[in-house]
Protein backbone atom coordinates (compact mmCIF):
# COMPACT_ATOMS: atom_id res chain seq x y z
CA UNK A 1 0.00 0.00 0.00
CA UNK A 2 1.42 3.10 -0.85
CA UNK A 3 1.67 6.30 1.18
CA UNK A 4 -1.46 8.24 -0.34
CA UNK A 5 -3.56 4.74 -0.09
CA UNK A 6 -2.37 4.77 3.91
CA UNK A 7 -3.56 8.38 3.79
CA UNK A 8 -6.86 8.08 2.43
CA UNK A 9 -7.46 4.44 4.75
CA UNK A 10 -6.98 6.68 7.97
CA UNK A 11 -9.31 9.49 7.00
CA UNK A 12 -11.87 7.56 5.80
CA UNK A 13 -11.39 6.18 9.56
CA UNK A 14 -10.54 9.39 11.30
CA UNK A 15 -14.15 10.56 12.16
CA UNK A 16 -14.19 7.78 15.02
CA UNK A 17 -11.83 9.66 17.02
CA UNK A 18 -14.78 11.87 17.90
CA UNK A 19 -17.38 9.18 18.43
CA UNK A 20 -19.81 9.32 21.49
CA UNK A 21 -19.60 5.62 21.85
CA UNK A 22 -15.89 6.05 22.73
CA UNK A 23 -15.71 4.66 26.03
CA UNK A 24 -19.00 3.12 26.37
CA UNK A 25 -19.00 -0.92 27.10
CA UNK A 26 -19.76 -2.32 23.76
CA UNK A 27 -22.26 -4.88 24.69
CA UNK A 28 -24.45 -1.80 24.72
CA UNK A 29 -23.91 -1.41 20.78
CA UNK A 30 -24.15 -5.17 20.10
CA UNK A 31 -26.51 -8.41 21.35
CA UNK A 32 -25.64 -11.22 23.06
CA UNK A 33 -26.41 -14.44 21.75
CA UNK A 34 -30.17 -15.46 22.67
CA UNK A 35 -31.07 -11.67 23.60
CA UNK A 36 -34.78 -11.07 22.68
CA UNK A 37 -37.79 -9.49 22.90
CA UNK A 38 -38.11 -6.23 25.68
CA UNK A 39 -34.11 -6.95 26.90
CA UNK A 40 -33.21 -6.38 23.19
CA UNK A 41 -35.65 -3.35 22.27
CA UNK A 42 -34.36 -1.87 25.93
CA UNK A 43 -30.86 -2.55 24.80
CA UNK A 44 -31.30 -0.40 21.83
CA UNK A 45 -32.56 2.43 23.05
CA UNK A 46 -30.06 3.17 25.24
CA UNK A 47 -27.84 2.52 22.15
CA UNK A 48 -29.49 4.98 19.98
CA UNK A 49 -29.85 7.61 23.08
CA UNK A 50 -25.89 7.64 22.94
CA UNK A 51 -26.26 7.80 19.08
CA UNK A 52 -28.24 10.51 19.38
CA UNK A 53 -25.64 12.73 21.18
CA UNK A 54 -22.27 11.66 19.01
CA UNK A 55 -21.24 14.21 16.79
CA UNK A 56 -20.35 12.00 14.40
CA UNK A 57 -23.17 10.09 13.72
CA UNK A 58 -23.81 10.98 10.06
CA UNK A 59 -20.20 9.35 9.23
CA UNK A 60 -20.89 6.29 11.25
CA UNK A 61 -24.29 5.74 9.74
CA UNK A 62 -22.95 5.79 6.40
CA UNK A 63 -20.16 3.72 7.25
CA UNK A 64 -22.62 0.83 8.52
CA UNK A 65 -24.68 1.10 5.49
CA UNK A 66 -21.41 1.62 2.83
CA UNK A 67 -19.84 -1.48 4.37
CA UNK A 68 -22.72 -3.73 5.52
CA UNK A 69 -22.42 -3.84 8.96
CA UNK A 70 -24.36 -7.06 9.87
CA UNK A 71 -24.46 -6.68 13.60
CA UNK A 72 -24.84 -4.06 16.14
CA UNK A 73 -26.07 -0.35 16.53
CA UNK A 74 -24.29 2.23 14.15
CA UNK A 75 -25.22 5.46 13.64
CA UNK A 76 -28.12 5.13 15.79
CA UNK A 77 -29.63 2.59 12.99
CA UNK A 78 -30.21 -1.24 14.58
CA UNK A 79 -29.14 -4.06 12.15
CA UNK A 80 -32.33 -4.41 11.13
CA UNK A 81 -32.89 -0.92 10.61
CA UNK A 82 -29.88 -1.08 8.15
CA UNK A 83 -30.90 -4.09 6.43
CA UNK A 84 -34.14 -2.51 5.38
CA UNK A 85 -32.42 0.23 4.23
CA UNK A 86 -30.45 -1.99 1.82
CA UNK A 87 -30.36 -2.52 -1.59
CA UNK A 88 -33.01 -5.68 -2.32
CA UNK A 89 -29.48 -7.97 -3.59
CA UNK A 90 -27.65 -7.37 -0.68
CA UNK A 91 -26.89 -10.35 1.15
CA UNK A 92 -28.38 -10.53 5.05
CA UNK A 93 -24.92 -12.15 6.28
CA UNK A 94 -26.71 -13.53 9.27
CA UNK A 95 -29.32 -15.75 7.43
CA UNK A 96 -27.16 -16.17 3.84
CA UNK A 97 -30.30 -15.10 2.27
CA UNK A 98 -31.19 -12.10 -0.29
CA UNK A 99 -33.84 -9.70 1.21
CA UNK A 100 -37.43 -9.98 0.12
């Protein structure tokens, strides 16, 4: 990789210096396994409350949607938030299956 591809890597990276989330204990950004129903909903709103305040959220949301993020809360958008938000050939990685 050459200098001016190194460049262009860590700016396209730089905006999560600034991120809200920065500090928070990511299990509040991403489920654990068998999480469901109220736990999960309650889970994500505090997510998307912290969302909510970063100043870079814009950047992070397109960065989850640009590069598929399959799991977690990004940019205040849930994964399936972001899957519906998809193009209809995009694979969901989760279930190896197009969307409907």
């Amino acid at each position: 990789m050459n200098g001016t591809s190194r460049a262009a890597n860590a700016d396209s990276w730089s905006w999560r210096v600034g991120a809200r989330c920065r500090g928070e204990d990511l299990a509040l950004f991403f489920h654990p396994d068998g999480e469901r129903g109220q736990a999960r909903r309650q889970r994500q709103q505090l997510a998307k409350a912290v969302c909510a305040q970063c100043p870079v959220m814009a950047q992070c949301r397109a960065h989850s949607l640009a590069f598929q993020e399959a799991f977690g809360t990004w940019g205040g958008l849930t994964e399936d938030e972001r899957s519906q938000l998809l193009p209809v050939r995009a694979v969901n990685l989760r279930t190896h299956h197009a969307h409907p």
